[in-house]
Protein backbone atom coordinates (compact mmCIF):
# COMPACT_ATOMS: atom_id res chain seq x y z
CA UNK A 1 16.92 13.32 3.18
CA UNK A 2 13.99 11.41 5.97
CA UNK A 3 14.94 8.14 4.25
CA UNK A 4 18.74 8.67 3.24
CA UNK A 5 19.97 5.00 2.94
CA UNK A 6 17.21 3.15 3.81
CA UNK A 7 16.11 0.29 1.90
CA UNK A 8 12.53 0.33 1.21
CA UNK A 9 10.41 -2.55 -0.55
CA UNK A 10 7.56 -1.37 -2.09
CA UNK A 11 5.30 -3.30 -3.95
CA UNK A 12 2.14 -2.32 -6.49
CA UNK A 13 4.92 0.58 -7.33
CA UNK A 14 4.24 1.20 -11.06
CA UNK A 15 1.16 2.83 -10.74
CA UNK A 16 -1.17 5.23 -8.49
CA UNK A 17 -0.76 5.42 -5.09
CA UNK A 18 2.63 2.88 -4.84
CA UNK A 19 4.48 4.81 -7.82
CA UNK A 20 3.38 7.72 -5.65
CA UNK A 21 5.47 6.52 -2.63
CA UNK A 22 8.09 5.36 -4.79
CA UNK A 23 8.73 8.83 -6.08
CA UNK A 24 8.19 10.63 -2.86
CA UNK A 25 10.82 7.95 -1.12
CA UNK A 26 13.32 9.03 -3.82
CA UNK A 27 13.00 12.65 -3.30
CA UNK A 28 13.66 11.48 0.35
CA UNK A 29 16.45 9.71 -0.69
CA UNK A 30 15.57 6.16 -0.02
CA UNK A 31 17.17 2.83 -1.71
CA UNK A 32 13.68 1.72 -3.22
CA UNK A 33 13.21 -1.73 -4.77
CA UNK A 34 9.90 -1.63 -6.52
CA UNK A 35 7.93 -4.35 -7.40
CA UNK A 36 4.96 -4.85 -9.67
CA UNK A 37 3.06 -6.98 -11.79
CA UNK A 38 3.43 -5.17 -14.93
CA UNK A 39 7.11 -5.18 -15.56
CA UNK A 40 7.10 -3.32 -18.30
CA UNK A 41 5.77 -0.01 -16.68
CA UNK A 42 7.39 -1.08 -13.21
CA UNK A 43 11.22 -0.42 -15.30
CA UNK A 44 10.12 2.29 -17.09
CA UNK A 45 9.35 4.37 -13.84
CA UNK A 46 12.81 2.88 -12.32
CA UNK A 47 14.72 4.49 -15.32
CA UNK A 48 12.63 7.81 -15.04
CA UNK A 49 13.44 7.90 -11.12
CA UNK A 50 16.83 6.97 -11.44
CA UNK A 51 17.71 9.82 -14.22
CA UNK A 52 17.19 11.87 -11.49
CA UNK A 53 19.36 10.40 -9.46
CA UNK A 54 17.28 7.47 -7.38
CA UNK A 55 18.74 4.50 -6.29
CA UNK A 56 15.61 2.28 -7.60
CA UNK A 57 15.43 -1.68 -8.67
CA UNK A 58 12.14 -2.67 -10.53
CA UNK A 59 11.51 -6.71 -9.98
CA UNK A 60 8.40 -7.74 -12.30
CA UNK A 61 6.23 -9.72 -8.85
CA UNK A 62 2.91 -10.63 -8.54
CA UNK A 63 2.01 -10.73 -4.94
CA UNK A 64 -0.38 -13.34 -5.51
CA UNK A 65 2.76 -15.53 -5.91
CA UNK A 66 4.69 -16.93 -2.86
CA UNK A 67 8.07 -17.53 -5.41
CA UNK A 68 7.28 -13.74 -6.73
CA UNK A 69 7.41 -12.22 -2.98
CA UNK A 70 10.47 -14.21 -2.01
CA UNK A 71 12.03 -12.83 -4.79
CA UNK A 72 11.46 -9.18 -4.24
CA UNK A 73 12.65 -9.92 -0.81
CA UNK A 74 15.75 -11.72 -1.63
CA UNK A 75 16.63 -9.13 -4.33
CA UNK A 76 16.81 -6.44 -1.64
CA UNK A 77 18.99 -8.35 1.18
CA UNK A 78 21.57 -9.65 -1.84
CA UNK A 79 22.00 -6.36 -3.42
CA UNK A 80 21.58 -3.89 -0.10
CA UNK A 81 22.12 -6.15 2.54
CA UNK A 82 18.89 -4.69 4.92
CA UNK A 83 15.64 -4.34 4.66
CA UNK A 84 14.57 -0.92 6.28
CA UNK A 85 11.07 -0.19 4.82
CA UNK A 86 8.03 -2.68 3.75
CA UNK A 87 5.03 -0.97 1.88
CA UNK A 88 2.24 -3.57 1.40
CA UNK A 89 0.17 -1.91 -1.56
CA UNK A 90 -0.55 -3.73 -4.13
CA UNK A 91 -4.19 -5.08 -4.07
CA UNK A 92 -6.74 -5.36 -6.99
CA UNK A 93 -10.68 -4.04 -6.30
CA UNK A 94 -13.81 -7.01 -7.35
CA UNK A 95 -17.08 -6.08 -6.75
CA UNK A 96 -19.58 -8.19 -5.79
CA UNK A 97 -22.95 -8.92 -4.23
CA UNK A 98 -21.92 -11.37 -1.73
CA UNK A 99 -24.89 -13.69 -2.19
CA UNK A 100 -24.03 -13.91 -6.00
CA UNK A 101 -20.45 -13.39 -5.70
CA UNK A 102 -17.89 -16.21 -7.37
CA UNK A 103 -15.87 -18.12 -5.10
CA UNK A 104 -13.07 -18.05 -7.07
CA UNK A 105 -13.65 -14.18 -7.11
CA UNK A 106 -13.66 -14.28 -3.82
CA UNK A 107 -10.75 -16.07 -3.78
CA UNK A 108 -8.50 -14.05 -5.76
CA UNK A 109 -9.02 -10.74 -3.90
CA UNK A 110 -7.88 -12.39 -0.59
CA UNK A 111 -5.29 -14.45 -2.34
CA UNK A 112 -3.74 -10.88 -3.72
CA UNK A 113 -5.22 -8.21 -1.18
CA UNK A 114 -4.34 -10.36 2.18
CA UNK A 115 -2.97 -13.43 1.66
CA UNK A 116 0.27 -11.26 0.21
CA UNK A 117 0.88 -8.86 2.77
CA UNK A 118 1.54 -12.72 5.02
CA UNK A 119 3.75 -13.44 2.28
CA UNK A 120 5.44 -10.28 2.53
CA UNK A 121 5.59 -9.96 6.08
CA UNK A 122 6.83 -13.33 6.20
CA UNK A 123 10.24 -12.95 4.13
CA UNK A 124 11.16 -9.92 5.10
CA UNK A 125 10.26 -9.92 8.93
CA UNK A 126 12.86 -12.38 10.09
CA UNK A 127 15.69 -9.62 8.67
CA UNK A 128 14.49 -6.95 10.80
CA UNK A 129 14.23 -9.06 13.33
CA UNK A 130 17.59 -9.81 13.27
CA UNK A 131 18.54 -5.98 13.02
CA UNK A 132 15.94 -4.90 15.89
CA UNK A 133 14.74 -2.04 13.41
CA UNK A 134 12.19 -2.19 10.67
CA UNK A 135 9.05 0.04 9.49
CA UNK A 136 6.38 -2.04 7.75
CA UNK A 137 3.20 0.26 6.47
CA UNK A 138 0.24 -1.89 5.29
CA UNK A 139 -2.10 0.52 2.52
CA UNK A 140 -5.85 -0.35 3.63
CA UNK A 141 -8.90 1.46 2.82
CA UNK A 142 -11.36 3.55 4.23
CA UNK A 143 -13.84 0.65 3.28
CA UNK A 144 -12.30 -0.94 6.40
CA UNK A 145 -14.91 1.58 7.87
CA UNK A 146 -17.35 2.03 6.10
CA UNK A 147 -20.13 0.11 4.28
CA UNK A 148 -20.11 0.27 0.58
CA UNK A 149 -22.72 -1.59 -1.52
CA UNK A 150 -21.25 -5.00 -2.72
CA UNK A 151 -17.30 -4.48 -1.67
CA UNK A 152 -17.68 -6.96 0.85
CA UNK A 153 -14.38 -8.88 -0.12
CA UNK A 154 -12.51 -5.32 -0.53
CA UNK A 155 -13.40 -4.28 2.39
CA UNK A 156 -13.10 -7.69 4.54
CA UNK A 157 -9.69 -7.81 3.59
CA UNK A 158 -8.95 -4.39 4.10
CA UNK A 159 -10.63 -4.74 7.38
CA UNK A 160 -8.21 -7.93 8.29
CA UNK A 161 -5.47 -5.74 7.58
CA UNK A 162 -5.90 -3.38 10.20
CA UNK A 163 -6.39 -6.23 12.70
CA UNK A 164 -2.90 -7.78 11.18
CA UNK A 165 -1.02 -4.56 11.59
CA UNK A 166 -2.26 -3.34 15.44
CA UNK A 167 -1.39 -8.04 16.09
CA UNK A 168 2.11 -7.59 15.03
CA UNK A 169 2.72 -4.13 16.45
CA UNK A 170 2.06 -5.39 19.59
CA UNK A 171 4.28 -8.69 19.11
CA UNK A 172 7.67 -7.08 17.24
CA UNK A 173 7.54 -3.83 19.09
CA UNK A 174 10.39 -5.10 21.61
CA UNK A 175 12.91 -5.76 18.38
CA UNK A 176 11.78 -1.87 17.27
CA UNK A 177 9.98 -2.64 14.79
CA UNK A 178 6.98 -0.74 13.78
CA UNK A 179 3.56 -2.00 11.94
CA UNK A 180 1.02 0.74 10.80
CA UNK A 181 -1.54 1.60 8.05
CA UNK A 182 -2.75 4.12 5.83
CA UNK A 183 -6.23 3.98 4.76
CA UNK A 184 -7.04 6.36 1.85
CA UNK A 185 -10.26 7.50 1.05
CA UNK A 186 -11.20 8.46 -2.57
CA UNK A 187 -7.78 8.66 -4.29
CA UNK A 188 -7.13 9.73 -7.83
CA UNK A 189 -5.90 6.64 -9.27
CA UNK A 190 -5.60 4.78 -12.61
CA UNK A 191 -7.99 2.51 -10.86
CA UNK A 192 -10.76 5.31 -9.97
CA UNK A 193 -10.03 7.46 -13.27
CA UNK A 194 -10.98 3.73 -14.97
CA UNK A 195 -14.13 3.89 -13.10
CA UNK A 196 -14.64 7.57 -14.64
CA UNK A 197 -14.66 6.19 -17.81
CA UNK A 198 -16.78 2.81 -17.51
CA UNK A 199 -19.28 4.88 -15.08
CA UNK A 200 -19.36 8.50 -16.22
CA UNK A 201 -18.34 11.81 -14.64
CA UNK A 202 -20.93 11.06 -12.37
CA UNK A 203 -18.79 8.87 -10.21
CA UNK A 204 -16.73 10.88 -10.01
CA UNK A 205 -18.83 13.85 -8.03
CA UNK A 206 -20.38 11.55 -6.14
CA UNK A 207 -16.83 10.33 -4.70
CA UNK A 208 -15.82 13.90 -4.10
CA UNK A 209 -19.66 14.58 -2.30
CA UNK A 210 -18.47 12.38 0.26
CA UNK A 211 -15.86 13.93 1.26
CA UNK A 212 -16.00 16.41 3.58
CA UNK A 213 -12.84 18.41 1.68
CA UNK A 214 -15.53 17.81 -1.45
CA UNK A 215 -12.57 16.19 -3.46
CA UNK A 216 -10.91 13.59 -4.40
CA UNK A 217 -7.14 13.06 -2.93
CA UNK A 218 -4.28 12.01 -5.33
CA UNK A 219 -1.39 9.60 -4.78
CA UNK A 220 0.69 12.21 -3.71
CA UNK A 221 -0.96 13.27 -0.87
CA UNK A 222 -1.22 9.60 0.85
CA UNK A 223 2.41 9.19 -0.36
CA UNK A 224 3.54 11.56 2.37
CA UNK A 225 1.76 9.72 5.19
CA UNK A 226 3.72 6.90 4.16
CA UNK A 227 7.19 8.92 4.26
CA UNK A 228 6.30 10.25 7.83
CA UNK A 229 5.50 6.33 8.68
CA UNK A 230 8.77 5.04 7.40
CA UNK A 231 11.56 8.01 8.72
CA UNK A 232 12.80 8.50 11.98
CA UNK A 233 10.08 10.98 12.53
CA UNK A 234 7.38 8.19 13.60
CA UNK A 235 10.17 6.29 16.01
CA UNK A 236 7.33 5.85 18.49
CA UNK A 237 4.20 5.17 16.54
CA UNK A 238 3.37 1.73 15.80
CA UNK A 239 -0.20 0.06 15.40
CA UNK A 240 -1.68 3.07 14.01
CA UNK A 241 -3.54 3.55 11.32
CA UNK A 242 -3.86 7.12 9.16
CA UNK A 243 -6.96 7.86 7.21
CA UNK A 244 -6.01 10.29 4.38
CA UNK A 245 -9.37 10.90 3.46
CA UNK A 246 -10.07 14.30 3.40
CA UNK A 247 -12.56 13.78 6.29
CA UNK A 248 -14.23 10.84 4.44
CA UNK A 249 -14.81 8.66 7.54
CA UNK A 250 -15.85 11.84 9.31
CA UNK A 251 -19.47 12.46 7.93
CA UNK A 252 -22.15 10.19 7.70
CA UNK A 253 -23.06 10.38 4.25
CA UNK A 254 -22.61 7.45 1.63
CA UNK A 255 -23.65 7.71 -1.89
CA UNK A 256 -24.42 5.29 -4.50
């Protein structure tokens, strides 16, 4: 009961890690309105969660869209009132040399990975402003610190992320509200098992060999930072950043 009637936004919540928080916010009792591209999936998981007794509203919104974010923010202050909780996950991964990569590739990584946590941010900011109270938790990547071939625009906005959350932390923490991060390491997700299958089981024990844990993590486990993050229990944390990465950023191996 950690998040017993708070409202908590959650966006990229159909699928891997965000479905992940989703459920784990339910268990904790949260009011969750989840937003994803893919409606379709996004109200099937509402359903599923709310047979089991979750208070959950799925709003189809692409984050790349300013009219999509206000949206998912206006849906939570007509219907709840508040805005408690504001998980910034969804994000798509390009690769990309950067001296052949497409601009419009370019582009549409920081239109979707960065530019939408502003958006975000934006709408729902002024509401817990005018409550003094608010928990915003920004889902960034290990790549933030480390160097992986070609993920230059992953990892730059990942990397601008960080900089965004520790910049407001310091600026809203006198209206208590709180900005931190999770950056996951190698996480089990629809987008890494897709890898499995384009790039062979090969990826897949090179992503665990670089982990000091040797494995991979799963949604779960990154979905609990993120419940710590948004209860009561991290009152006086802000501008932090959690690497649940199974001591990923720890050793000083990278492989290929």
């Amino acid at each position: 009961m950690r998040l017993k009637n708070k409202v908590a936004i959650i966006t990229g919540a159909a699928n891997g890690i965000g479905l992940a928080i989703s459920e784990a916010f339910a268990r904790e009792s949260a009011i969750i309105i989840a937003g994803d591209i893919d409606e379709k999936k996004c109200r099937a998981e509402a359903e599923r969660l709310k047979s089991a007794g979750a208070v959950v509203c799925a709003i189809k919104c692409d984050v790349s869209i300013t009219e999509d974010v206000d949206r998912l923010i206006d849906a939570a202050m007509s219907e709840f009132g508040k805005i408690d909780i504001l998980v910034n996950n969804a994000a798509i991964a390009i690769k990309g040399n950067i001296m052949e990569m497409p601009e419009a590739d370019w582009d549409m990584l920081m239109n979707t990975n960065l530019k939408s946590i502003y958006r975000s941010i934006k709408a729902a900011l002024p509401h817990m402003v005018k409550r003094k109270s608010g928990s915003v938790i920004n889902i960034s990547s290990t790549q933030a610190f480390r160097s992986w071939k070609d993920w230059t625009a992953y990892a730059g906005a990942k990397g601008a992320m960080l900089s965004i959350t520790n910049q407001l932390a310091g600026q809203f923490g006198e209206y208590n509200i709180r900005f931190n991060s999770i950056s996951p390491g190698a996480i089990q997700t629809p987008m890494n098992e897709k890898r499995v299958m384009e790039e062979g089981r090969e990826f897949l024990l090179k992503s665990e060999a670089m982990h000091a844990m040797k494995r991979m993590g799963t949604p779960g486990e990154v979905a609990m930072a993120a419940v710590f993050l948004a209860s009561d229990e991290a009152a006086f944390i802000t501008g932090e950043d959690i690497k649940v990465d199974g001591g990923l950023c720890t050793l000083p191996r990278y492989i290929e």
